[in-house]
N, C-alpha and C. Protein backbone atom coordinates (compact mmCIF):
# COMPACT_ATOMS: atom_id res chain seq x y z
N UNK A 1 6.37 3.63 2.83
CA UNK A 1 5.89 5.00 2.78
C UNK A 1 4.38 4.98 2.68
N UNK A 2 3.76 6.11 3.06
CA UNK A 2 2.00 6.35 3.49
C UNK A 2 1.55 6.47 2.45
N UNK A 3 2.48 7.06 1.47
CA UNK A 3 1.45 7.86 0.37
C UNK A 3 2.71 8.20 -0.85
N UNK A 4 2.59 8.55 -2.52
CA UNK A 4 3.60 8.94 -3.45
C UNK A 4 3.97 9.78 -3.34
N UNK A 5 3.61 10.39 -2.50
CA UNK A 5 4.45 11.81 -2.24
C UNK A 5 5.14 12.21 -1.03
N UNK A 6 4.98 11.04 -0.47
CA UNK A 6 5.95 10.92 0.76
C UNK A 6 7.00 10.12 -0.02
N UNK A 7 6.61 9.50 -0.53
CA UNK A 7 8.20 8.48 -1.56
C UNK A 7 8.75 9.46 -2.15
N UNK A 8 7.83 10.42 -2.73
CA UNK A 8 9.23 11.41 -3.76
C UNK A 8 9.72 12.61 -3.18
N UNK A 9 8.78 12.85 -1.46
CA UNK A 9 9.89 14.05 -0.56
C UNK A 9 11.04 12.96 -0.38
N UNK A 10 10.78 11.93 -0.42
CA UNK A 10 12.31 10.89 0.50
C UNK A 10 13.41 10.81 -0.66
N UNK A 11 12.44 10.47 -1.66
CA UNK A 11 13.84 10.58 -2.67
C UNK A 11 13.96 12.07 -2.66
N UNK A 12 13.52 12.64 -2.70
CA UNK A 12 14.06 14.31 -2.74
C UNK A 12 15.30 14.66 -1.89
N UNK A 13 15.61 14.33 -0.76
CA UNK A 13 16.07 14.21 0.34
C UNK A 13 17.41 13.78 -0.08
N UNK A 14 17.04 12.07 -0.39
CA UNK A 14 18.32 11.49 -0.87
C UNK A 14 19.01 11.99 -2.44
N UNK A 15 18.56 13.13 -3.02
CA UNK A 15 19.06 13.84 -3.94
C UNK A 15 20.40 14.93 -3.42
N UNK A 16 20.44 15.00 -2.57
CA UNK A 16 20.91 16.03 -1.27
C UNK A 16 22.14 15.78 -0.99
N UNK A 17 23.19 16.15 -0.70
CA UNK A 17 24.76 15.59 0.43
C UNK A 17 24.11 16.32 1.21
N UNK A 18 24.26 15.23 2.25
CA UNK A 18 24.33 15.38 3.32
C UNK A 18 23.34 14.19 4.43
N UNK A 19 22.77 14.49 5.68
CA UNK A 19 22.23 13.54 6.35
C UNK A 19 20.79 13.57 6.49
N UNK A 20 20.40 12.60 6.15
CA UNK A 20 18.87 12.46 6.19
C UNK A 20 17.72 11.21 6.88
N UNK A 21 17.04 11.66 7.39
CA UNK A 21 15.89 10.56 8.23
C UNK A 21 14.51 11.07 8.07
N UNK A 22 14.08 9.71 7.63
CA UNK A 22 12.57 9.87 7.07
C UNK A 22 12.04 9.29 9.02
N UNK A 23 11.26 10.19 9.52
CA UNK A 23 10.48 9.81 11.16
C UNK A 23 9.43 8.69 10.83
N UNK A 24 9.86 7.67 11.45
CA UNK A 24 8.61 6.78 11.33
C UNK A 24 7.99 6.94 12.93
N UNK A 25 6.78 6.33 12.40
CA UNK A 25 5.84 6.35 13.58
C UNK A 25 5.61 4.61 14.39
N UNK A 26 6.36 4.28 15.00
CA UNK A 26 6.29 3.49 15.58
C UNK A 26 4.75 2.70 15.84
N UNK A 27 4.21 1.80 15.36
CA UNK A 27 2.58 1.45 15.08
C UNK A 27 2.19 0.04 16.24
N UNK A 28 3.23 -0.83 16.71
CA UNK A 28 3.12 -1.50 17.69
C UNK A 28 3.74 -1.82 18.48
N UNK A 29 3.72 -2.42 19.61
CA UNK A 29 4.97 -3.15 20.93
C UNK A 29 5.46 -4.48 20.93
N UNK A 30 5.19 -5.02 19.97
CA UNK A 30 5.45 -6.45 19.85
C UNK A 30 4.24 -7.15 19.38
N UNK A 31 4.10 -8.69 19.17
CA UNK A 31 3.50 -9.42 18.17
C UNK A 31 2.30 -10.00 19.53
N UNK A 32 2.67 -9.72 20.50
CA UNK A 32 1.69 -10.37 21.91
C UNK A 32 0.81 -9.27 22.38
N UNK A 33 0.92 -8.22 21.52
CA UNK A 33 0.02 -6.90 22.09
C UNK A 33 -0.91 -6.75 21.01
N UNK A 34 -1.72 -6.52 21.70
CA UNK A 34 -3.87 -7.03 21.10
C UNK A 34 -3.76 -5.79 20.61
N UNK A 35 -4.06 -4.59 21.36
CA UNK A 35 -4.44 -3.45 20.78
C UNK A 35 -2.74 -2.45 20.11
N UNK A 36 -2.99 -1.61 19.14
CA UNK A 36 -2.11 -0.98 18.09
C UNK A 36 -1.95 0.69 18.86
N UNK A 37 -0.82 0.78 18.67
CA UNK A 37 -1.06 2.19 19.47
C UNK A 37 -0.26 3.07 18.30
N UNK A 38 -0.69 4.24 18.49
CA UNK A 38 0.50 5.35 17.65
C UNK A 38 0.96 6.42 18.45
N UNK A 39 2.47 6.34 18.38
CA UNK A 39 2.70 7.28 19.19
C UNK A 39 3.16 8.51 18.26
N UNK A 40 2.80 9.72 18.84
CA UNK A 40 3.21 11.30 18.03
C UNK A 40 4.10 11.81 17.66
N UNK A 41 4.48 12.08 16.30
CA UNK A 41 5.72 12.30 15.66
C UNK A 41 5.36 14.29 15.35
N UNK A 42 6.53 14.46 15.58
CA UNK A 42 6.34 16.13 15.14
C UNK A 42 6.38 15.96 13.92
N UNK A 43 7.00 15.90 12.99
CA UNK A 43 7.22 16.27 11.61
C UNK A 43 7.99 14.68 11.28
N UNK A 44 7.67 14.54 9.65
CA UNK A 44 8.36 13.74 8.86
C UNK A 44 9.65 13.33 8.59
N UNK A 45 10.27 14.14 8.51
CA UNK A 45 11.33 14.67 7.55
C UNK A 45 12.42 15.19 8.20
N UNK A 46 13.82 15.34 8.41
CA UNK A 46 14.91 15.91 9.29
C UNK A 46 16.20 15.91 8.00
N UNK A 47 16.78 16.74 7.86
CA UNK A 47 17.83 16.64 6.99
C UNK A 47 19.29 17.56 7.44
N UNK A 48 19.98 17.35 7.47
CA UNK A 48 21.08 17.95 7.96
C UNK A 48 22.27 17.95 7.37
N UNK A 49 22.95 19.14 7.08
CA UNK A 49 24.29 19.42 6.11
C UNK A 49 24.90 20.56 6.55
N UNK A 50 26.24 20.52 6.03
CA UNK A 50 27.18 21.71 6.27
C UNK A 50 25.95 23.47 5.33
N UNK A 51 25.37 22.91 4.45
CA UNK A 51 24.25 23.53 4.23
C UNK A 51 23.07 24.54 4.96
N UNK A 52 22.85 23.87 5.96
CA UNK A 52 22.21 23.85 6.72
C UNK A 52 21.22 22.81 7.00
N UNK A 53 20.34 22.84 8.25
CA UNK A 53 19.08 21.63 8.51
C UNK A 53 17.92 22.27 8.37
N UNK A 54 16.78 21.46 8.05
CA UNK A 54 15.59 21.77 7.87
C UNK A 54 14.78 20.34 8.05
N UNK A 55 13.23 20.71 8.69
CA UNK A 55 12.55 19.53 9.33
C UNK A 55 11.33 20.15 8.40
N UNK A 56 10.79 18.99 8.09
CA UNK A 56 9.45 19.21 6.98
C UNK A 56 8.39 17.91 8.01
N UNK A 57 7.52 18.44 7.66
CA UNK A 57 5.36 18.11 7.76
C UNK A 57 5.19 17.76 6.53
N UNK A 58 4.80 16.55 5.91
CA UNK A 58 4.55 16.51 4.61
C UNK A 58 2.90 16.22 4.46
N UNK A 59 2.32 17.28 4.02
CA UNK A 59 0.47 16.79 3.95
C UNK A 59 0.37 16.29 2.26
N UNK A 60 -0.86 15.49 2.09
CA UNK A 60 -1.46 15.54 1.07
C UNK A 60 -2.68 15.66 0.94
N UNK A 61 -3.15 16.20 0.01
CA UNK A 61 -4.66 16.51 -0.01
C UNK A 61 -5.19 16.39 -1.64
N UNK A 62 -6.67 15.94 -1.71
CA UNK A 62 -7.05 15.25 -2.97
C UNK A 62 -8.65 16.07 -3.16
N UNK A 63 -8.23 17.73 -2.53
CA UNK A 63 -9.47 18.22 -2.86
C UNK A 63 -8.77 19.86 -2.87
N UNK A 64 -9.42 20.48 -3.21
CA UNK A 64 -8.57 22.00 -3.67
C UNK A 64 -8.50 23.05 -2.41
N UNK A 65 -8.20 22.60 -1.07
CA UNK A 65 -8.03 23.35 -0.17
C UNK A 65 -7.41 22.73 1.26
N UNK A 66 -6.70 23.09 1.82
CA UNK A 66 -6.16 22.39 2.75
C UNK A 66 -6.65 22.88 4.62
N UNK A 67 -7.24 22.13 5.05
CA UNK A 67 -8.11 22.22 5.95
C UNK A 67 -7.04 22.50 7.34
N UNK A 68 -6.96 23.17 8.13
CA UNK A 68 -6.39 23.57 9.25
C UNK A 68 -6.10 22.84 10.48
N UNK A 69 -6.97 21.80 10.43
CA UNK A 69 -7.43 20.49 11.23
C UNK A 69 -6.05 19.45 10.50
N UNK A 70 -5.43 19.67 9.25
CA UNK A 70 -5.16 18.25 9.05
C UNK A 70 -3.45 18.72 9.82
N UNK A 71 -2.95 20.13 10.24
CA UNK A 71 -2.33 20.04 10.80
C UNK A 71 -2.09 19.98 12.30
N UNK A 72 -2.06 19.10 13.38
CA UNK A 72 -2.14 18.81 14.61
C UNK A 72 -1.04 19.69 15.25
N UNK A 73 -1.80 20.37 16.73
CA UNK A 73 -1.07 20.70 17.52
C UNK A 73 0.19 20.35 17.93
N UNK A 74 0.18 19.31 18.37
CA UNK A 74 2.05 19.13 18.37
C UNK A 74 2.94 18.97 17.16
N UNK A 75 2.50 18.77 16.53
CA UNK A 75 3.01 19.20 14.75
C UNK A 75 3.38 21.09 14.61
N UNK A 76 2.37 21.23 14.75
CA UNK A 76 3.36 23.10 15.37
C UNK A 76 4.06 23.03 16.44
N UNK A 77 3.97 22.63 16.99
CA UNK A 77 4.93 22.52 18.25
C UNK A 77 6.39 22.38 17.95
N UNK A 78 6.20 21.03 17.14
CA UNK A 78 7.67 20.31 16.98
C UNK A 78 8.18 21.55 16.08
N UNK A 79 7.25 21.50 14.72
CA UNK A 79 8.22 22.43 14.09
C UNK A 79 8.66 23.84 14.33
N UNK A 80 7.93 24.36 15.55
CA UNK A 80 7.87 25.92 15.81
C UNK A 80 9.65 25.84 16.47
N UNK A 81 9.66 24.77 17.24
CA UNK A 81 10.46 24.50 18.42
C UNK A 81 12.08 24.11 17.54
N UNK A 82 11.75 23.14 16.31
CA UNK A 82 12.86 23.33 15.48
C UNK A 82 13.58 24.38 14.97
N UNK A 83 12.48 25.21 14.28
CA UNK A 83 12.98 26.80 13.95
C UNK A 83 13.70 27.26 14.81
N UNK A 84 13.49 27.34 15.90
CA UNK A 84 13.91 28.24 17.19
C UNK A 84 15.44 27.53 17.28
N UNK A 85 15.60 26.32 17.38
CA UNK A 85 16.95 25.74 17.70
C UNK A 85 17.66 25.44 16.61
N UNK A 86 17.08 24.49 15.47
CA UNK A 86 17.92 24.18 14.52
C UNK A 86 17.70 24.50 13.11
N UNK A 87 17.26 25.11 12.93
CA UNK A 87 16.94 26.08 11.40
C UNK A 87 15.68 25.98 10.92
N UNK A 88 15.49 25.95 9.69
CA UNK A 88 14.09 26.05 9.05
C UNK A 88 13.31 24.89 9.27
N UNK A 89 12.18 25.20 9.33
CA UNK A 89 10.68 23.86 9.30
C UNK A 89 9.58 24.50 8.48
N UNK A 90 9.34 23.12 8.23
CA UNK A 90 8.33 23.46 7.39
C UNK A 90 7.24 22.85 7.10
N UNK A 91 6.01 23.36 6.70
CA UNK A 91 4.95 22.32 5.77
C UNK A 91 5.11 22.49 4.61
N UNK A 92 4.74 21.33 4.00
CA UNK A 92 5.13 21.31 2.70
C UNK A 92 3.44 20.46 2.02
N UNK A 93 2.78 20.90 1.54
CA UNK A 93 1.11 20.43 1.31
C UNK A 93 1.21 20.48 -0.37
N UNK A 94 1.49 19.03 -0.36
CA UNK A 94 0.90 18.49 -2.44
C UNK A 94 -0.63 18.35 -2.42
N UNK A 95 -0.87 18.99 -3.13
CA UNK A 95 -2.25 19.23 -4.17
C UNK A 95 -2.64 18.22 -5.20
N UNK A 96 -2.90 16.95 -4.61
CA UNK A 96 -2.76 15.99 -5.81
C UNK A 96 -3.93 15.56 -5.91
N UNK A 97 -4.82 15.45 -7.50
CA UNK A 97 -5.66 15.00 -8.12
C UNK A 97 -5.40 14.06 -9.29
N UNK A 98 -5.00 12.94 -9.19
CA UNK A 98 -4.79 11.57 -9.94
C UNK A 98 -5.29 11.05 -10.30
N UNK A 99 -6.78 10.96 -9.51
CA UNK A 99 -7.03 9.28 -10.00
C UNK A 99 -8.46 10.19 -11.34
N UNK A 100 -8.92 8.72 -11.78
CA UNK A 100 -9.90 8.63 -12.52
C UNK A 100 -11.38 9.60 -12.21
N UNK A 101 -11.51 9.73 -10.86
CA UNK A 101 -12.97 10.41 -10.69
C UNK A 101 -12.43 12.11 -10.97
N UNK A 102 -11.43 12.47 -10.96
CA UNK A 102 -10.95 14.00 -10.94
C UNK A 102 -10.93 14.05 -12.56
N UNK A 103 -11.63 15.51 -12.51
CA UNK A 103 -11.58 15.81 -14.32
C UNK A 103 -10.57 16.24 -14.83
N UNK A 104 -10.24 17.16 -13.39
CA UNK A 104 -8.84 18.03 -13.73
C UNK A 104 -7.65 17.35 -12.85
N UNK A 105 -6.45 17.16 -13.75
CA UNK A 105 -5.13 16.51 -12.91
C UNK A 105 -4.24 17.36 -12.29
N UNK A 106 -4.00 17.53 -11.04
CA UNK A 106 -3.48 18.21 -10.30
C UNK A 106 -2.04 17.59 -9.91
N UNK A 107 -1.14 17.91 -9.71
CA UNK A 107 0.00 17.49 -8.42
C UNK A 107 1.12 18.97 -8.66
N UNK A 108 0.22 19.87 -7.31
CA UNK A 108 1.64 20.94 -7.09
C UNK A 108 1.50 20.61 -5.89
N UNK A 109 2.99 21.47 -5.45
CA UNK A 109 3.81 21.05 -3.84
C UNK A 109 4.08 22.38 -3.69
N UNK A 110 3.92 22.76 -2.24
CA UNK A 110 4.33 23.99 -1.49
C UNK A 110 4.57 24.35 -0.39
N UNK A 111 5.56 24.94 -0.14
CA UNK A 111 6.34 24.93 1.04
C UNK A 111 5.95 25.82 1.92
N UNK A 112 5.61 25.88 2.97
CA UNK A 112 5.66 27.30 3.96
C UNK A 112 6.25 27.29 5.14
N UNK A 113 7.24 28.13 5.51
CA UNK A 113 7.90 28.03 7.20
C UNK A 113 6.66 28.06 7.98
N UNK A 114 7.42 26.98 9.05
CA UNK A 114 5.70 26.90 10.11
C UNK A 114 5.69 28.52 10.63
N UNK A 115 6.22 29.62 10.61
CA UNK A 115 5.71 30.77 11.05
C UNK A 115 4.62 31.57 10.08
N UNK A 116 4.78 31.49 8.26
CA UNK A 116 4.12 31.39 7.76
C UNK A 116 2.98 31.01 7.96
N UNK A 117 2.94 29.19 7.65
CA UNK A 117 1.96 28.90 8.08
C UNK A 117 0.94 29.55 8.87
N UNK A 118 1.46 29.81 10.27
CA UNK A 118 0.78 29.68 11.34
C UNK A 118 -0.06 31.04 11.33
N UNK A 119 1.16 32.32 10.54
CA UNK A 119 0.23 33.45 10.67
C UNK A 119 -0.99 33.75 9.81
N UNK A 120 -0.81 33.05 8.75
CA UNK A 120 -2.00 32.82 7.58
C UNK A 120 -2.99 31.69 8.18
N UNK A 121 -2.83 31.04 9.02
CA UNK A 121 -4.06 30.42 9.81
C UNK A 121 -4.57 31.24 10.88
N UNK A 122 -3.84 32.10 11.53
CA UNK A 122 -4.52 33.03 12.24
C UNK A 122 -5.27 34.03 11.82
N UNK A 123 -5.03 34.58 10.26
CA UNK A 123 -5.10 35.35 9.88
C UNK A 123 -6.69 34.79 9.33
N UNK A 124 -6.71 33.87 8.60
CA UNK A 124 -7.92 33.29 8.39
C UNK A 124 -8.86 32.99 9.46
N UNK A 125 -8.51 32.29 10.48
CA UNK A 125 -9.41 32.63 11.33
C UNK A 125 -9.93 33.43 11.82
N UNK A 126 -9.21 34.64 11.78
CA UNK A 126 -9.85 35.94 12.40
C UNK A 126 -10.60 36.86 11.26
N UNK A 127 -11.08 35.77 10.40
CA UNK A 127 -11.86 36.81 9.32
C UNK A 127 -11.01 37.59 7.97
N UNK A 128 -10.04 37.66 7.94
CA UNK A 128 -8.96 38.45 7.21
C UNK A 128 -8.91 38.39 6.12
N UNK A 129 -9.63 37.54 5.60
CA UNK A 129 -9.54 37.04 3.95
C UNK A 129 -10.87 36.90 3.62
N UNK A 130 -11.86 38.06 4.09
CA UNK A 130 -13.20 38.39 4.02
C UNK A 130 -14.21 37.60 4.87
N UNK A 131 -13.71 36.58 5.58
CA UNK A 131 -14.62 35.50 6.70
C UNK A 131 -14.26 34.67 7.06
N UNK A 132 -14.37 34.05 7.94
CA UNK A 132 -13.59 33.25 9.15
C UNK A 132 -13.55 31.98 8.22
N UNK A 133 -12.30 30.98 8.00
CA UNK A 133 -12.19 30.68 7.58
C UNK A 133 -10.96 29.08 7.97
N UNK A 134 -11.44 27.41 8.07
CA UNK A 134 -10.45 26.97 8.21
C UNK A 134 -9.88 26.45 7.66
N UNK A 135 -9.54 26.75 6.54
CA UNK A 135 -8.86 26.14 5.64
C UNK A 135 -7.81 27.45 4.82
N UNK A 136 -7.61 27.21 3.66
CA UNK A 136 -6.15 27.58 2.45
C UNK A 136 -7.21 26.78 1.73
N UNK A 137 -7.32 28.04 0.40
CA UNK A 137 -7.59 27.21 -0.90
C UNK A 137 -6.51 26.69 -1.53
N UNK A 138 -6.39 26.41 -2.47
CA UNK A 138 -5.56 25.93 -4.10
C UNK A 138 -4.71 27.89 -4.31
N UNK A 139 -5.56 28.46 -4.58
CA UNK A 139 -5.45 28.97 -5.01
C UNK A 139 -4.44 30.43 -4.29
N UNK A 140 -4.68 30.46 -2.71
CA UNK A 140 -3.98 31.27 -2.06
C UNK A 140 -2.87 30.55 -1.92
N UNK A 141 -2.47 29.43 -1.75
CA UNK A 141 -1.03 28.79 -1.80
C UNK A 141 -0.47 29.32 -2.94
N UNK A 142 -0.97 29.40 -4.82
CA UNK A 142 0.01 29.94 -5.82
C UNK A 142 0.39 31.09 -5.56
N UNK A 143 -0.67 32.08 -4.83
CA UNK A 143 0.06 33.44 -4.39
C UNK A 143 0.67 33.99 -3.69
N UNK A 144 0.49 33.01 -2.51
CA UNK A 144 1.00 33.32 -0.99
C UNK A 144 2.49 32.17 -0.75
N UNK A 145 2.95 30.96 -1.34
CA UNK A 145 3.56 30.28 -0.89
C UNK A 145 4.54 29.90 -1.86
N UNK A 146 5.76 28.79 -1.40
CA UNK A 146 6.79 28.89 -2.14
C UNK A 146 6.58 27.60 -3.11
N UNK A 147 6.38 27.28 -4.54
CA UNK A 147 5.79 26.24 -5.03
C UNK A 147 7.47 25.88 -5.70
N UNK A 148 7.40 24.01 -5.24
CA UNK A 148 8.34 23.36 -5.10
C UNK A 148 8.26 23.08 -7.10
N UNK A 149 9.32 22.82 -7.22
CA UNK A 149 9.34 22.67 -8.91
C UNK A 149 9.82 20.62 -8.76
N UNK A 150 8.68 20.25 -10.09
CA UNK A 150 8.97 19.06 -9.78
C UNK A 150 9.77 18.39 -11.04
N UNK A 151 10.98 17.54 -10.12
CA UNK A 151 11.74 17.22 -11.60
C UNK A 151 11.28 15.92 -12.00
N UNK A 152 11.07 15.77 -13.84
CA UNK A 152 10.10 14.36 -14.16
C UNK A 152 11.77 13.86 -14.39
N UNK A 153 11.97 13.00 -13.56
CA UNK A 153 13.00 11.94 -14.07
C UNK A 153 12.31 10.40 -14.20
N UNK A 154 12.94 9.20 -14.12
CA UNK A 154 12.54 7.90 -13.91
C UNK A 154 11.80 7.80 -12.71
N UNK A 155 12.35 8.45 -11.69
CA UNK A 155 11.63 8.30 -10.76
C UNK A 155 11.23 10.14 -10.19
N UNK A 156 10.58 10.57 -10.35
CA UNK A 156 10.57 11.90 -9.95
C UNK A 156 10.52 12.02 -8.52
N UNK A 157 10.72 13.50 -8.51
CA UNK A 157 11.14 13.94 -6.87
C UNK A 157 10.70 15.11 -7.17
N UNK A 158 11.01 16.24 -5.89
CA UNK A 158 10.71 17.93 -5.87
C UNK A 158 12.12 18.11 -5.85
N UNK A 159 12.67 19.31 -6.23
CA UNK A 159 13.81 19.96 -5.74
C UNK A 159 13.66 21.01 -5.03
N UNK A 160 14.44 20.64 -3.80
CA UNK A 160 14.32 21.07 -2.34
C UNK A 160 15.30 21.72 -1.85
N UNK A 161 16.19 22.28 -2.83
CA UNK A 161 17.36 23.37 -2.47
C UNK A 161 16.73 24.74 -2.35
N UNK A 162 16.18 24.84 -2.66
CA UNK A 162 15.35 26.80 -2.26
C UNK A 162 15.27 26.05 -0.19
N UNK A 163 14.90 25.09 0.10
CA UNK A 163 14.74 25.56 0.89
C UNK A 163 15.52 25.19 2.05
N UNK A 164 16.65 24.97 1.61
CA UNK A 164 17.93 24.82 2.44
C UNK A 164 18.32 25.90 3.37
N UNK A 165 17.93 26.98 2.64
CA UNK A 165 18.23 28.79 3.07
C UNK A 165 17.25 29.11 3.92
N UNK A 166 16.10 28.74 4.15
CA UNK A 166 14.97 28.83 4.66
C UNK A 166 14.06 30.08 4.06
N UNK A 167 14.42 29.71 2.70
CA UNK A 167 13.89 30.84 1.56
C UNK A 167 12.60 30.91 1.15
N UNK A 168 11.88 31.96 1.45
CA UNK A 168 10.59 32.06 1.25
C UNK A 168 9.79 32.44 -0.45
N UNK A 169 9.33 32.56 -0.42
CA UNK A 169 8.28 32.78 -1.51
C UNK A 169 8.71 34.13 -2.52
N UNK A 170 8.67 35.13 -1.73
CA UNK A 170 9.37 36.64 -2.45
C UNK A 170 11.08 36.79 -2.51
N UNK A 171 11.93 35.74 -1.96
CA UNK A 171 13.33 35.66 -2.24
C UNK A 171 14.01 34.81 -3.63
């Protein structure tokens, strides 16, 4: 795994009945090939149950706003295109401040359907939140988005049943 919070969406996952695949990104062609290539993954995350399915984007970020850039075009794509066929997608962006140089310790998680998403990035760009804008603070995610509750076990995880339903923020 890339990062701790890609380990504890996976265990999150495997908290779940039902079927689950963490997307890897395939990083080379064999041990005789010089240069490394990456090829483009829509989203992370795929889970599937008599429940229903849902495909997650998992970002992390280690500064109090989440920049518009760190989500890539075919990354809306994939997940716009999931919604449409096989149920909910989503981003899901942890807020994590850990280490030693941060004064203040951070780690929240929050969910938004990529239609969400997408209209609150339009919406910011077009000035809407007093000036053009590419990013989401800290702070419009606690008001605007669905914040994942995290359980401290031995190994902690999020619990990810709110969004089985493809349940938003005011449900």
């Amino acid at each position: 795994m890339s990062n701790p919070f890609e380990t504890e969406i996976s265990r999150s996952f495997k908290k779940l009945p039902g079927w689950y695949k963490k997307i890897t990104t395939p990083a080379a062609a064999g041990p005789d090939v010089e240069q490394r290539f990456n090829l483009k993954t829509e989203f992370d995350h795929v889970y599937c149950s008599f429940d229903g399915n849902i495909a997650v984007e998992c970002k992390k970020v280690e500064s109090s706003s989440f920049a518009f850039a760190g989500l890539k075009d075919h990354q809306e794509a994939g997940l716009s295109k999931f919604l449409t066929c096989a149920g909910p997608a989503y981003v899901i962006i942890n807020f994590r401040h850990t280490k030693k140089k941060h004064k203040l310790k951070l780690n929240f998680a929050f969910a938004l359907l990529i239609t969400e998403y997408l209209a609150a990035k339009d919406r910011a760009l077009a000035g809407e939140f007093g000036r053009a804008r590419k990013s989401l603070n800290l702070a419009w995610f606690h008001e605007n988005a669905r914040e994942l509750k995290r359980v401290h076990d031995r190994n902690p995880y999020w619990d990810l049943r709110p969004l089985l339903k493809g349940e938003t923020r005011d449900q």
